[in-house]
PDB file of N, CA and C in Angstrom:
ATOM      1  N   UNK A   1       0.853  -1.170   0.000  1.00  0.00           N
ATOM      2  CA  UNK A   1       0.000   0.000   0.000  1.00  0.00           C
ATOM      3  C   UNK A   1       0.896   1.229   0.000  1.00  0.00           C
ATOM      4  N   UNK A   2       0.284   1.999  -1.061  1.00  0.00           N
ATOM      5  CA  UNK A   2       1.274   3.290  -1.041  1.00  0.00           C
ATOM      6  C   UNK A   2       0.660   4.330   0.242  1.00  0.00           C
ATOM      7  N   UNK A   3       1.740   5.252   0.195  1.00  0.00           N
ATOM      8  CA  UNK A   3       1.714   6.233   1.551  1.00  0.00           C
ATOM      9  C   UNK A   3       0.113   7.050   1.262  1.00  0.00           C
ATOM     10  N   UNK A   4       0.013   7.417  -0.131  1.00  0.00           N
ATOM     11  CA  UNK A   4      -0.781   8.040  -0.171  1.00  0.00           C
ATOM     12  C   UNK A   4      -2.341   7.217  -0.099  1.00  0.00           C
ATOM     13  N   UNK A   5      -1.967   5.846  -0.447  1.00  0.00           N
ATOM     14  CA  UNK A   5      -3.294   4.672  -0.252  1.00  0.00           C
ATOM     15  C   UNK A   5      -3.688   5.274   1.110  1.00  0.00           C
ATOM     16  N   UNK A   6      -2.868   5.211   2.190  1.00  0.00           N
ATOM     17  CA  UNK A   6      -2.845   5.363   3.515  1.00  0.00           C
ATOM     18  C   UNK A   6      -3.359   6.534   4.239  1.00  0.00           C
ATOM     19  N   UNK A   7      -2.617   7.440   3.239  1.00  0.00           N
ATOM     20  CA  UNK A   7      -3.354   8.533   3.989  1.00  0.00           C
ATOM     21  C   UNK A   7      -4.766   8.924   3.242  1.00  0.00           C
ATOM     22  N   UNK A   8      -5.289   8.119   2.638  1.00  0.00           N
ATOM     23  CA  UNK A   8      -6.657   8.768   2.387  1.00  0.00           C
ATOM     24  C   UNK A   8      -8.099   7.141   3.026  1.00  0.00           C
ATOM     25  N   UNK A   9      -6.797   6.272   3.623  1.00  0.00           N
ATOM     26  CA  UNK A   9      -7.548   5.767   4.612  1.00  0.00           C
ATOM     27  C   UNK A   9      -7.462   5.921   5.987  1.00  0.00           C
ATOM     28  N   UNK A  10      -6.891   6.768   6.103  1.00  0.00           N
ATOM     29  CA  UNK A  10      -6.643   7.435   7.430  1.00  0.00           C
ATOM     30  C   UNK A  10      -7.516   8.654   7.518  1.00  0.00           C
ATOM     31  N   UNK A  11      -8.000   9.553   6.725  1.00  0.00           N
ATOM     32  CA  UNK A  11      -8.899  10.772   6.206  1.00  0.00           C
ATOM     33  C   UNK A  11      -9.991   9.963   6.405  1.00  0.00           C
ATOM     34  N   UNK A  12     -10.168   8.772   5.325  1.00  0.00           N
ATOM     35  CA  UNK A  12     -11.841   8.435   5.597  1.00  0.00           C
ATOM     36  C   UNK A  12     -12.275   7.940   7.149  1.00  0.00           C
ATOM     37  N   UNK A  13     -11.287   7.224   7.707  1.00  0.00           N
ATOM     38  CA  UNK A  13     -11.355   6.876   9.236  1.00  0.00           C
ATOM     39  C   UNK A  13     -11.608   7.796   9.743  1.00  0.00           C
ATOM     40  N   UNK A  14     -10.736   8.718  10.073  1.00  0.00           N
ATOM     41  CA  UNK A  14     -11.260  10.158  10.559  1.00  0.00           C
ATOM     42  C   UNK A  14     -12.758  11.049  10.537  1.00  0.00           C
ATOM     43  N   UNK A  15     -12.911  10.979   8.630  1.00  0.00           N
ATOM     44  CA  UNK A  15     -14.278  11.492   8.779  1.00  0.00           C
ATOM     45  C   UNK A  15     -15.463  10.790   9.306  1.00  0.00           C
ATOM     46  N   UNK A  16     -15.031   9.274   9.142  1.00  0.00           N
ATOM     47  CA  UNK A  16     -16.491   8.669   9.749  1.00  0.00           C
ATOM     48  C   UNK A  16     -16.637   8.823  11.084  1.00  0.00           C
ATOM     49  N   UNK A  17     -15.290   9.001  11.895  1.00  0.00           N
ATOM     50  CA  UNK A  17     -15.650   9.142  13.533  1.00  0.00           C
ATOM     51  C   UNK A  17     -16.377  10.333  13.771  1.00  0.00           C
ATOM     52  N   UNK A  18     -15.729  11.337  13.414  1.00  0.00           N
ATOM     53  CA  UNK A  18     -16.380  12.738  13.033  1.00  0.00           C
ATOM     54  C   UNK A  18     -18.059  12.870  12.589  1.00  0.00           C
ATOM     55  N   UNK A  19     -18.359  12.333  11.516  1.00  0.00           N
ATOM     56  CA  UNK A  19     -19.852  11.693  11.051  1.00  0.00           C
ATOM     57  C   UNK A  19     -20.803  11.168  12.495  1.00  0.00           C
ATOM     58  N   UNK A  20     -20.017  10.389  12.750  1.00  0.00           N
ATOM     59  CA  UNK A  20     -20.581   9.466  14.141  1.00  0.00           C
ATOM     60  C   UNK A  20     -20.880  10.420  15.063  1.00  0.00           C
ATOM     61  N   UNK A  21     -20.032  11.186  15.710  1.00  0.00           N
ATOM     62  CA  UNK A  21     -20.317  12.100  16.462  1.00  0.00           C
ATOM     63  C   UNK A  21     -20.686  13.537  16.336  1.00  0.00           C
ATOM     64  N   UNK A  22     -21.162  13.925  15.297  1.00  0.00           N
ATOM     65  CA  UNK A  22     -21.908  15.059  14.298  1.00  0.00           C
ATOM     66  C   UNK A  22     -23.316  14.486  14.818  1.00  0.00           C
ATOM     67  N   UNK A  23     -23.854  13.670  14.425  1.00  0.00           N
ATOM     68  CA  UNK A  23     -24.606  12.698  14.173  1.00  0.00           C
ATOM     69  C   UNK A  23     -25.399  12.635  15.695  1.00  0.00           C
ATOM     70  N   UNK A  24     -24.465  12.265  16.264  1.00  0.00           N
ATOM     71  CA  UNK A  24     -25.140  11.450  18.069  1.00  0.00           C
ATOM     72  C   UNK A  24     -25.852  12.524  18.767  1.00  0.00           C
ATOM     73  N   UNK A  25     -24.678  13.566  18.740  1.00  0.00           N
ATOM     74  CA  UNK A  25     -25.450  14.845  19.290  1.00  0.00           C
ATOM     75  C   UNK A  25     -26.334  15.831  18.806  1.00  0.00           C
ATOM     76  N   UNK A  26     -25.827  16.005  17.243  1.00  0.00           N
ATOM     77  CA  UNK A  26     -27.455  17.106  16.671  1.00  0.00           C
ATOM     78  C   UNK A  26     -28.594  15.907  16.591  1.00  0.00           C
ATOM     79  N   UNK A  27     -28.772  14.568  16.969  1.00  0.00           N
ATOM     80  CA  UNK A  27     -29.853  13.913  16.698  1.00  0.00           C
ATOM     81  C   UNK A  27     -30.437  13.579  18.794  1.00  0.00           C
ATOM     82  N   UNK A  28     -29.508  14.626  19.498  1.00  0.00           N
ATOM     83  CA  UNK A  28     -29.714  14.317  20.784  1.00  0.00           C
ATOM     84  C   UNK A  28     -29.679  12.659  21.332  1.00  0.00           C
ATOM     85  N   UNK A  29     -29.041  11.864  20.838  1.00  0.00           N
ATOM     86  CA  UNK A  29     -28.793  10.152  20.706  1.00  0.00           C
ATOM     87  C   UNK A  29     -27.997   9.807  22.094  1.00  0.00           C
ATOM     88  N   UNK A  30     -27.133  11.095  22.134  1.00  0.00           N
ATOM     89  CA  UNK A  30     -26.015  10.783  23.251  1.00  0.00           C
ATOM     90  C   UNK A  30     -25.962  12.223  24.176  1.00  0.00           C
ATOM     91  N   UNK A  31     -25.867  11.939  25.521  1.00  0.00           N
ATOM     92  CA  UNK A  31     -25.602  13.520  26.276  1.00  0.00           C
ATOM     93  C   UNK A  31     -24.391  13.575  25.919  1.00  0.00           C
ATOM     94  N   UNK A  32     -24.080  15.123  25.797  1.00  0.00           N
ATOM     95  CA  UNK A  32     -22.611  15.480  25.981  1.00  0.00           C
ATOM     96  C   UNK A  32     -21.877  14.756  26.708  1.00  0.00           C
ATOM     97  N   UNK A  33     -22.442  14.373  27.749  1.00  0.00           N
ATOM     98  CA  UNK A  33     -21.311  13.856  29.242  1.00  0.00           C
ATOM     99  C   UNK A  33     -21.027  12.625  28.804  1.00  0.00           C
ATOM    100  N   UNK A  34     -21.304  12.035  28.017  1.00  0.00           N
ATOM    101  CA  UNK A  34     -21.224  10.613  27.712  1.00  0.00           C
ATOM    102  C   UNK A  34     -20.254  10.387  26.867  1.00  0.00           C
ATOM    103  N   UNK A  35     -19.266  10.958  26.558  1.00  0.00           N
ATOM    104  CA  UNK A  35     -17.808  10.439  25.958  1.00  0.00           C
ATOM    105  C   UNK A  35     -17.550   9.230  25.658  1.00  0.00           C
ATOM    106  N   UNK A  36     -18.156   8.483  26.785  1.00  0.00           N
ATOM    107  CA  UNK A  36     -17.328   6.991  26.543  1.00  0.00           C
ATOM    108  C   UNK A  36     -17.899   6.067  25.767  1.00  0.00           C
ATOM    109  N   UNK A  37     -19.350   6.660  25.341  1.00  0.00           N
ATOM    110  CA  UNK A  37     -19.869   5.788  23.897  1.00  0.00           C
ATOM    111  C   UNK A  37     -19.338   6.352  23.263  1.00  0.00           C
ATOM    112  N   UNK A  38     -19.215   7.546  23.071  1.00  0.00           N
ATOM    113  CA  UNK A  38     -18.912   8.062  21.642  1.00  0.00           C
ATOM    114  C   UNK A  38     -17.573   7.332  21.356  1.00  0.00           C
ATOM    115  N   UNK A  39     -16.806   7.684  22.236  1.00  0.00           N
ATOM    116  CA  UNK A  39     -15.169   6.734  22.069  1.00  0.00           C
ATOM    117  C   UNK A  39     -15.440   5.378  21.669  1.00  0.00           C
ATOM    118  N   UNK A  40     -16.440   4.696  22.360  1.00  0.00           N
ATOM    119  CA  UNK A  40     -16.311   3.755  22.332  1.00  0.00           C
ATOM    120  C   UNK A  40     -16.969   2.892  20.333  1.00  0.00           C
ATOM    121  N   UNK A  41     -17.950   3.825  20.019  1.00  0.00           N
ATOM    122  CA  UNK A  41     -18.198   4.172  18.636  1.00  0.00           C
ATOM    123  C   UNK A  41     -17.256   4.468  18.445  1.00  0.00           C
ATOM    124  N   UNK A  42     -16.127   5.011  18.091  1.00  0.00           N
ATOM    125  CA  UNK A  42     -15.068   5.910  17.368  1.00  0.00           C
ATOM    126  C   UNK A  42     -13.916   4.949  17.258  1.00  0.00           C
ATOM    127  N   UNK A  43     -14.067   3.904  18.408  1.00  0.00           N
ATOM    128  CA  UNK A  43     -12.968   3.037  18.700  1.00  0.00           C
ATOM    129  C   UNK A  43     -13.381   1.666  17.569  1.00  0.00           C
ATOM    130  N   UNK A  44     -14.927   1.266  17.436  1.00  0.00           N
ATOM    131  CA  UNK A  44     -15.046   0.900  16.017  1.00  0.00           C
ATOM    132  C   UNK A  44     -14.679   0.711  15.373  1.00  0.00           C
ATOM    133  N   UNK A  45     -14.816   2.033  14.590  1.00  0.00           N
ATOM    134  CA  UNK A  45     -14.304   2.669  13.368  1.00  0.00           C
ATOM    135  C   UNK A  45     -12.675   2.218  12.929  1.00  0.00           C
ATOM    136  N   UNK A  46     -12.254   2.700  14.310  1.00  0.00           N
ATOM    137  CA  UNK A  46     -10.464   2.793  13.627  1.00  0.00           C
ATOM    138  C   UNK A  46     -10.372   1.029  14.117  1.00  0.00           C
ATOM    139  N   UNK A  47     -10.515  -0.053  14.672  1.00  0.00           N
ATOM    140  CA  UNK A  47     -10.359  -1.415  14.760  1.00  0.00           C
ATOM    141  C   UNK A  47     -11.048  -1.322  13.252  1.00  0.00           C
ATOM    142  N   UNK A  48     -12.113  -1.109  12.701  1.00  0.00           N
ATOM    143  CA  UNK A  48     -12.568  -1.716  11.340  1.00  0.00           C
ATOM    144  C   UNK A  48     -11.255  -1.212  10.329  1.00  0.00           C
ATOM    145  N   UNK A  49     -10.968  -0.193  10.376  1.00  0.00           N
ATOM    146  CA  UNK A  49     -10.403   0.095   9.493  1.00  0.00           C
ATOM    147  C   UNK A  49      -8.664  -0.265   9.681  1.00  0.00           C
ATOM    148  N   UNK A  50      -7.902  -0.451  10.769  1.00  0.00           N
ATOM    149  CA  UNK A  50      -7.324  -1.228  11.081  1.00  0.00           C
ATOM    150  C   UNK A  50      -7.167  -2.784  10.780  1.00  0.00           C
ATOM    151  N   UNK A  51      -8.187  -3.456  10.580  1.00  0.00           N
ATOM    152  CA  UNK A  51      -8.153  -4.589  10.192  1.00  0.00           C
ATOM    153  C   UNK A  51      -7.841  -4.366   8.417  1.00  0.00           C
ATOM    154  N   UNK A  52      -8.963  -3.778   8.082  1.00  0.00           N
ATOM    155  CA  UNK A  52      -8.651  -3.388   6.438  1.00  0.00           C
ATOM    156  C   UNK A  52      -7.724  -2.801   5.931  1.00  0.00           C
ATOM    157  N   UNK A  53      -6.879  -2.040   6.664  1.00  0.00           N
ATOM    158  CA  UNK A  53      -5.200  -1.204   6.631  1.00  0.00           C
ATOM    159  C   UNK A  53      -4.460  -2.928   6.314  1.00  0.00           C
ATOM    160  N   UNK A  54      -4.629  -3.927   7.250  1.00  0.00           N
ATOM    161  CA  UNK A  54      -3.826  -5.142   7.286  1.00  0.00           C
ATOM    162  C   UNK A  54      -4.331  -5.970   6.456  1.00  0.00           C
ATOM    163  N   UNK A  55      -5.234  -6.038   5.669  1.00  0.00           N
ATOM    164  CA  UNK A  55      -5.866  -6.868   4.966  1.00  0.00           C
ATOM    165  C   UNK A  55      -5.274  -6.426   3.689  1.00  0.00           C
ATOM    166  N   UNK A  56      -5.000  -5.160   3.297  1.00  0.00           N
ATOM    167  CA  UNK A  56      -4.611  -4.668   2.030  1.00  0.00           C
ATOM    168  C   UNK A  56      -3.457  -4.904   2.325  1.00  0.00           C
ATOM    169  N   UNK A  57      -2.556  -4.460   3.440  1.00  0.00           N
ATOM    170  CA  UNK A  57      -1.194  -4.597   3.103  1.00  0.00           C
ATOM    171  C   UNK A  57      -0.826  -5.587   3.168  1.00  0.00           C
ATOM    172  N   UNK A  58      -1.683  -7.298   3.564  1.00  0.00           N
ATOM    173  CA  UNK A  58      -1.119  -8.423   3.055  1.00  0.00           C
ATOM    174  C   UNK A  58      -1.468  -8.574   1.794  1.00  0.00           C
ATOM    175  N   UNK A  59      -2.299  -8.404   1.207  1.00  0.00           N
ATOM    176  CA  UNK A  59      -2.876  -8.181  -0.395  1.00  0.00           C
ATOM    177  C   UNK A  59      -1.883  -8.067  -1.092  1.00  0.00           C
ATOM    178  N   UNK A  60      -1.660  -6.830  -0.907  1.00  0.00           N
ATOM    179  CA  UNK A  60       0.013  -6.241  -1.588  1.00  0.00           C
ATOM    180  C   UNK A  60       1.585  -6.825  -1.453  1.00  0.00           C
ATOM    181  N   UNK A  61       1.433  -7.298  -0.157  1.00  0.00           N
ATOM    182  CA  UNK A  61       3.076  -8.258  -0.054  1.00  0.00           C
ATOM    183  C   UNK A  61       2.765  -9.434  -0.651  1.00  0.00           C
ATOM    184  N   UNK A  62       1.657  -9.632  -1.118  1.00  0.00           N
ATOM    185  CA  UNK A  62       1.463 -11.559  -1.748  1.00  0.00           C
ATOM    186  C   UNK A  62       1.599 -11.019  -3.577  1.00  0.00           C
ATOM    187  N   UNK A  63       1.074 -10.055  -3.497  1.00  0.00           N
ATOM    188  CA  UNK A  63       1.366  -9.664  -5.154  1.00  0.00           C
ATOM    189  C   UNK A  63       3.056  -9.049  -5.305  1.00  0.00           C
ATOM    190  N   UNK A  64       3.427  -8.179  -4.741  1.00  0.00           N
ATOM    191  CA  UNK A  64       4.719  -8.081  -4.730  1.00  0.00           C
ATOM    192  C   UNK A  64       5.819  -8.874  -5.237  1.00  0.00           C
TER     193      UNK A  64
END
């Protein structure tokens, strides 16, 4: 995976946590005080996409 593969899966990770928590609070879903869903949503995100960061970059060392 190139650097730049990376950094625009690192951008989309980002925006979806961002999305998620846009989301929780203008839809009143979550109180402010409640951080630790939202983290805990956010923490999700980057394990999903973490797995798929490693899934491509074995992809790529088997074609290599």
């Amino acid at each position: 995976m190139s650097v730049r593969e990376a950094g625009k899966l690192i951008e989309a990770r980002e925006q979806m946590q961002e999305n998620i928590r846009t989301y929780a609070m203008e839809n009143h879903l979550i109180r402010l005080a409640n951080d630790e869903v939202l983290d805990n949503l956010c923490q999700i995100v980057v394990d999903g996409f973490s797995e798929l960061q490693y899934n491509l970059s074995s992809c790529y060392d088997r074609h290599a």
